[in-house]
Protein backbone atom coordinates (compact mmCIF):
# COMPACT_ATOMS: atom_id res chain seq x y z
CA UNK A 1 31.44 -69.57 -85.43
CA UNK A 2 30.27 -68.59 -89.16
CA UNK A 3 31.66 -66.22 -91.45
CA UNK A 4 34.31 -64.07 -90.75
CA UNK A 5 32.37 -60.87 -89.67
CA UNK A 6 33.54 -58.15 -91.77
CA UNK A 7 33.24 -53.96 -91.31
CA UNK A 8 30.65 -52.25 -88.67
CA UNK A 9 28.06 -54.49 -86.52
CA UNK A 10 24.57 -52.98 -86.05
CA UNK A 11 23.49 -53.10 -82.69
CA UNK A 12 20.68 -51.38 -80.72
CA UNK A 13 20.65 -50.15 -77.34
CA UNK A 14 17.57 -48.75 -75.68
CA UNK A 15 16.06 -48.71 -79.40
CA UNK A 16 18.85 -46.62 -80.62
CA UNK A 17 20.87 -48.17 -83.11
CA UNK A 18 24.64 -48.60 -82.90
CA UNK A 19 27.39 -49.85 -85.26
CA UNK A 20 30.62 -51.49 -84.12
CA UNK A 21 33.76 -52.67 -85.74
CA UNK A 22 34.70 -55.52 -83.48
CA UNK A 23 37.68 -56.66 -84.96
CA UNK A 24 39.48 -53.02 -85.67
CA UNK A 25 37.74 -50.78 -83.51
CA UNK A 26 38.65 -49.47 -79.79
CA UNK A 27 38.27 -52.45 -77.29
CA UNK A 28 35.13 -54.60 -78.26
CA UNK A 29 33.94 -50.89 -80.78
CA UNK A 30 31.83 -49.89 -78.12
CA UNK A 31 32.00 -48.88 -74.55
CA UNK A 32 28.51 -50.72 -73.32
CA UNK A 33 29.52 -50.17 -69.51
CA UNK A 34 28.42 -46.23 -69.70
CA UNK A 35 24.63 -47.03 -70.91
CA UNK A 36 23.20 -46.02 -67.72
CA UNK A 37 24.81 -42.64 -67.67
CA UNK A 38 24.15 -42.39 -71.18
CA UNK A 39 20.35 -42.61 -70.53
CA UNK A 40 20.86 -40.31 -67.32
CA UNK A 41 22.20 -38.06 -69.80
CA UNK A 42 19.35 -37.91 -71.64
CA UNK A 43 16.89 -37.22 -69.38
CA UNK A 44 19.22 -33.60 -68.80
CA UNK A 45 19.17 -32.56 -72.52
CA UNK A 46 15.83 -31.16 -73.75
CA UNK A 47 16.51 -27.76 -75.02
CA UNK A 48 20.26 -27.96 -74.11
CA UNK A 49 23.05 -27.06 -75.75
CA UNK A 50 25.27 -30.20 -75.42
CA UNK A 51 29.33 -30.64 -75.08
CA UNK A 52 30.55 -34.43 -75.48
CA UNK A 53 34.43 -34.63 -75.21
CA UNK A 54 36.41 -37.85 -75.96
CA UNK A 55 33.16 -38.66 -77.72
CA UNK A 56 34.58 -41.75 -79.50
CA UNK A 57 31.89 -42.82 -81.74
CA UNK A 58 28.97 -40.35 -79.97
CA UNK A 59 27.26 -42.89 -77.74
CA UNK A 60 26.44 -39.61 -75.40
CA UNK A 61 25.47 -37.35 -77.97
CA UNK A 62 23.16 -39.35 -79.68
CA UNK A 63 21.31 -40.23 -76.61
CA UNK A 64 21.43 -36.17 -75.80
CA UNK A 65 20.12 -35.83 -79.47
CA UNK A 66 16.72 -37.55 -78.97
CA UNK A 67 16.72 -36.13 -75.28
CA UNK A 68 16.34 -33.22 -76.75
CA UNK A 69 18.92 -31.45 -77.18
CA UNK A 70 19.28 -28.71 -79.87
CA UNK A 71 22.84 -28.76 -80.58
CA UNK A 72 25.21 -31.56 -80.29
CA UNK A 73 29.54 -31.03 -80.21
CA UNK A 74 31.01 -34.41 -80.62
CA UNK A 75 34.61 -33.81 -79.80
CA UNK A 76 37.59 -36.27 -80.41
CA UNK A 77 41.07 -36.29 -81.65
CA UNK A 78 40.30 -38.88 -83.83
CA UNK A 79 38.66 -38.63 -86.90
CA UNK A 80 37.67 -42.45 -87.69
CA UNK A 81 36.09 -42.05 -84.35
CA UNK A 82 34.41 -38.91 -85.08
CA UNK A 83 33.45 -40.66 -88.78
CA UNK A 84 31.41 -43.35 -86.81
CA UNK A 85 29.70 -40.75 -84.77
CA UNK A 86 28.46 -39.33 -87.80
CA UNK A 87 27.15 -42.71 -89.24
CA UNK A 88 25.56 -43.36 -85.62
CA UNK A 89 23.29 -40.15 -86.32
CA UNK A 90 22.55 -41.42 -89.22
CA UNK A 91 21.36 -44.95 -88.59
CA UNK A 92 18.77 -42.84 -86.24
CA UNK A 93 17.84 -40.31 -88.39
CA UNK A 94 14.32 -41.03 -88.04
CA UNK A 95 14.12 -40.99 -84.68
CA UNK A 96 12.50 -37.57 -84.07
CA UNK A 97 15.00 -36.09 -81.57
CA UNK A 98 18.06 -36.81 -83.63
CA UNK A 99 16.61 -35.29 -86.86
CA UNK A 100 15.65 -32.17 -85.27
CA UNK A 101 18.88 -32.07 -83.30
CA UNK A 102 22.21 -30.34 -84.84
CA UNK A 103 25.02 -32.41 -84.42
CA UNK A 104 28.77 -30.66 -84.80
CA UNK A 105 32.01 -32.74 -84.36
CA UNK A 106 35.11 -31.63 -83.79
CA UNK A 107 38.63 -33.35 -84.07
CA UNK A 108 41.12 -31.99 -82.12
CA UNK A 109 43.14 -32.59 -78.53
CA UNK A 110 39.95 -32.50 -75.95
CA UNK A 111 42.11 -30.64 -73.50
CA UNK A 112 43.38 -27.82 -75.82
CA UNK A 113 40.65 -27.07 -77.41
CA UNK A 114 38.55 -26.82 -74.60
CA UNK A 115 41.40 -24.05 -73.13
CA UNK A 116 40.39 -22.07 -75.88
CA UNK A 117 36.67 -22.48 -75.86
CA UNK A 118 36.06 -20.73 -72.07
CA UNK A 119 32.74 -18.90 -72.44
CA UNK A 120 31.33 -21.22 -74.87
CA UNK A 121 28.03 -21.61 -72.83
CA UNK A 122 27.26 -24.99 -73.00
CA UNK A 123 24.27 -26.35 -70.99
CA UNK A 124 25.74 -29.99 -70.86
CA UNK A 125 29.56 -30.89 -70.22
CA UNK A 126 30.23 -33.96 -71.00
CA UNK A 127 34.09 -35.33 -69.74
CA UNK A 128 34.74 -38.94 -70.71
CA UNK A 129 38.42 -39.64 -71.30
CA UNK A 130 40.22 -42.74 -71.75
CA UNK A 131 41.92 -44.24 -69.35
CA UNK A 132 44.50 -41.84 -67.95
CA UNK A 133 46.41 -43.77 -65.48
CA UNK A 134 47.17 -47.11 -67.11
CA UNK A 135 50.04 -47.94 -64.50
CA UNK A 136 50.64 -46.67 -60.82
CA UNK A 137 53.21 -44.58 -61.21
CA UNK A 138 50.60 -42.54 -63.14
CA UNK A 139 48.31 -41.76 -60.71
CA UNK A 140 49.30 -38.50 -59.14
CA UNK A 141 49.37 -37.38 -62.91
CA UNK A 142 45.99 -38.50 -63.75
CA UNK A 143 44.86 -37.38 -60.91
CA UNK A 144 46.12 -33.83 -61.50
CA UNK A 145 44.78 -33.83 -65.17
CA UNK A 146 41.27 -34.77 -64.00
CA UNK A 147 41.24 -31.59 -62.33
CA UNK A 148 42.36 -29.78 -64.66
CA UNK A 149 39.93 -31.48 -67.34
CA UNK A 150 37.13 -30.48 -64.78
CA UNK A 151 38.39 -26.92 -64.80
CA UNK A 152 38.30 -26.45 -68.12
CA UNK A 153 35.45 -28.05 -68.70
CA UNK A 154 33.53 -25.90 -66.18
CA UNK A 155 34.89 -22.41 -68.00
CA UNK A 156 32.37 -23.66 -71.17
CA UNK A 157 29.45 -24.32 -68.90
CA UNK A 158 26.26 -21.88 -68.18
CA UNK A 159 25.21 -20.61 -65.64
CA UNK A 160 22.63 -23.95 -64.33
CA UNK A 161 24.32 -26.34 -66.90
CA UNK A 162 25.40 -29.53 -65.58
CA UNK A 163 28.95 -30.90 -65.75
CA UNK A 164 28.85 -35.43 -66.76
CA UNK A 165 32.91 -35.90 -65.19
CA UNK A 166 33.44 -39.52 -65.36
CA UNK A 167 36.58 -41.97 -65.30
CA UNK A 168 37.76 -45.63 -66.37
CA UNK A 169 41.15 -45.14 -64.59
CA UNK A 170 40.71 -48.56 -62.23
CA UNK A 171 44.19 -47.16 -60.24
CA UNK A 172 42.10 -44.01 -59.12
CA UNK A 173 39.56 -45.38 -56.65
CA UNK A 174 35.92 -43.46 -56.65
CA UNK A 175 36.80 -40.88 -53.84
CA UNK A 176 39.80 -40.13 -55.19
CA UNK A 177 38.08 -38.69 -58.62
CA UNK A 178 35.40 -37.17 -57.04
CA UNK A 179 37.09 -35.38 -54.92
CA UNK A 180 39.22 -33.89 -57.75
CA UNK A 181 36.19 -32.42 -59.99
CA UNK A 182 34.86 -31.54 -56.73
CA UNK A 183 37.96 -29.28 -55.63
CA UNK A 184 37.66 -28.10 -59.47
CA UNK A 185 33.90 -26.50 -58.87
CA UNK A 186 34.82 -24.99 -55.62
CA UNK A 187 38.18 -23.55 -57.11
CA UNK A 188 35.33 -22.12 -59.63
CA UNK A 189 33.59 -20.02 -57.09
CA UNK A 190 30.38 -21.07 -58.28
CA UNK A 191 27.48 -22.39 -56.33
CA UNK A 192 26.80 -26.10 -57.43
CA UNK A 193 24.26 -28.92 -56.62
CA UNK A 194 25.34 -32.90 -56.65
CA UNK A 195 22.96 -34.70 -58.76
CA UNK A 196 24.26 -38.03 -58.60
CA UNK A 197 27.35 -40.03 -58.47
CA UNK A 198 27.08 -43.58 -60.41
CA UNK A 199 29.84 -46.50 -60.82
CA UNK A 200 30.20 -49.55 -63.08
CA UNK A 201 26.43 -51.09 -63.85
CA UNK A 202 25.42 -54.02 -62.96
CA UNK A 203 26.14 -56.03 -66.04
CA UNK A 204 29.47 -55.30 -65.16
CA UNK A 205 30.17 -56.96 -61.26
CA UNK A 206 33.94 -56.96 -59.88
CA UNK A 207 34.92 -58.80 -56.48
CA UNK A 208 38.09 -56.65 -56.11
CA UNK A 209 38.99 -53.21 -55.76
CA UNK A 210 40.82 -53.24 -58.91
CA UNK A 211 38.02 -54.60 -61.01
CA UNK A 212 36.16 -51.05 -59.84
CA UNK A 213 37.00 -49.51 -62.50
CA UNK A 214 33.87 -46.78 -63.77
CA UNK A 215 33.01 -43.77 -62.00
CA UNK A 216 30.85 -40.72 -62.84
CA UNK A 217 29.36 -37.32 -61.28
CA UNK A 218 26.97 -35.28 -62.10
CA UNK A 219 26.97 -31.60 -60.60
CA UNK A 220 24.39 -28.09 -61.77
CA UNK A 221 26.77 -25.35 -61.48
CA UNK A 222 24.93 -21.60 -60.77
């Protein structure tokens, strides 16, 4: 109905404002199912030094940003994604938080680069990947690299930082993740605390197993 919408949408969400490109971008241009972990994320970043990986267009980091954080590494192989991130900070920039807080992004392959950034001390580890196992044949796979993402992931995280580890892989039920960034930490050695575990919101209700699709887990490591 009405004109043709053309470019980015402006959108807020829990007074932070957003842009979208509807027609071109990933899905509907924004991933509105992870708003609840975004605002648990949040709450975690005062004074923190702040890894987001598969950032897409930095939904996490900006919500880290005016949590607090002072440094924010949005991290994505792709650099229209990465652009959009940058625009997002600055539709906010006078939101206190996000002016004060650094923002770095990064475009490169989330998995390599994070093998070559062990000892990076970040205080917040942020792992949201795209879906990873898009058929069933891809599960043990996915499965596999989920460990491994939480692996490397934990080699760039301080002593007390917290590791995010979530998943929109609908093949790999809730347990079945879990478990895997949970056999990551104790392959680690170090101590950890559970914080939480979270799954799709409740904006977003399913009435089958396969509709249960979202899936995070939040874990201090010592």
């Amino acid at each position: 109905f009405g004109s043709p919408v053309e470019g980015a949408v402006l959108f807020k969400e829990n007074g932070l404002t957003f842009e979208a490109e509807v027609l071109n971008g990933q899905k509907t241009g924004f991933f509105l199912d992870q708003r609840d972990n975004r605002q648990q994320v949040e709450q975690l970043a005062k004074g923190a030094k702040v890894l987001n990986a598969f950032s897409f267009s930095g939904g996490f980091s900006l919500y880290a940003a005016r949590g607090g954080a002072t440094e924010v590494t949005s991290l994505d192989i792709s650099s229209h994604a990465l652009e959009s991130a940058v625009r997002n900070f600055q539709h906010n920039s006078e939101v206190a938080g996000v002016r004060n807080s650094k923002h770095i992004t990064v475009q490169a392959d989330c998995f390599q680069w994070l093998a070559n950034a062990a000892g990076s001390n970040y205080d917040v580890v942020i792992l949201d990947p795209p879906c990873l196992a898009k058929r069933q044949d891809e599960k043990e796979q996915a499965l596999k690299a989920y460990r491994k993402l939480s692996t490397l992931g934990l080699a760039c995280l301080n002593k007390g930082g917290t590791l995010v580890s979530a998943s929109c892989s609908a093949r790999i039920q809730a347990d079945e993740f879990f478990n895997e960034v949970l056999a990551a930490v104790h392959n680690s050695g170090r101590k950890y605390e559970e914080l939480d575990r979270t799954l799709q919101p409740v904006d977003h209700p399913c009435n089958f197993m396969e509709a249960k699709y979202l899936k995070c887990i939040y874990i201090r490591c010592y």
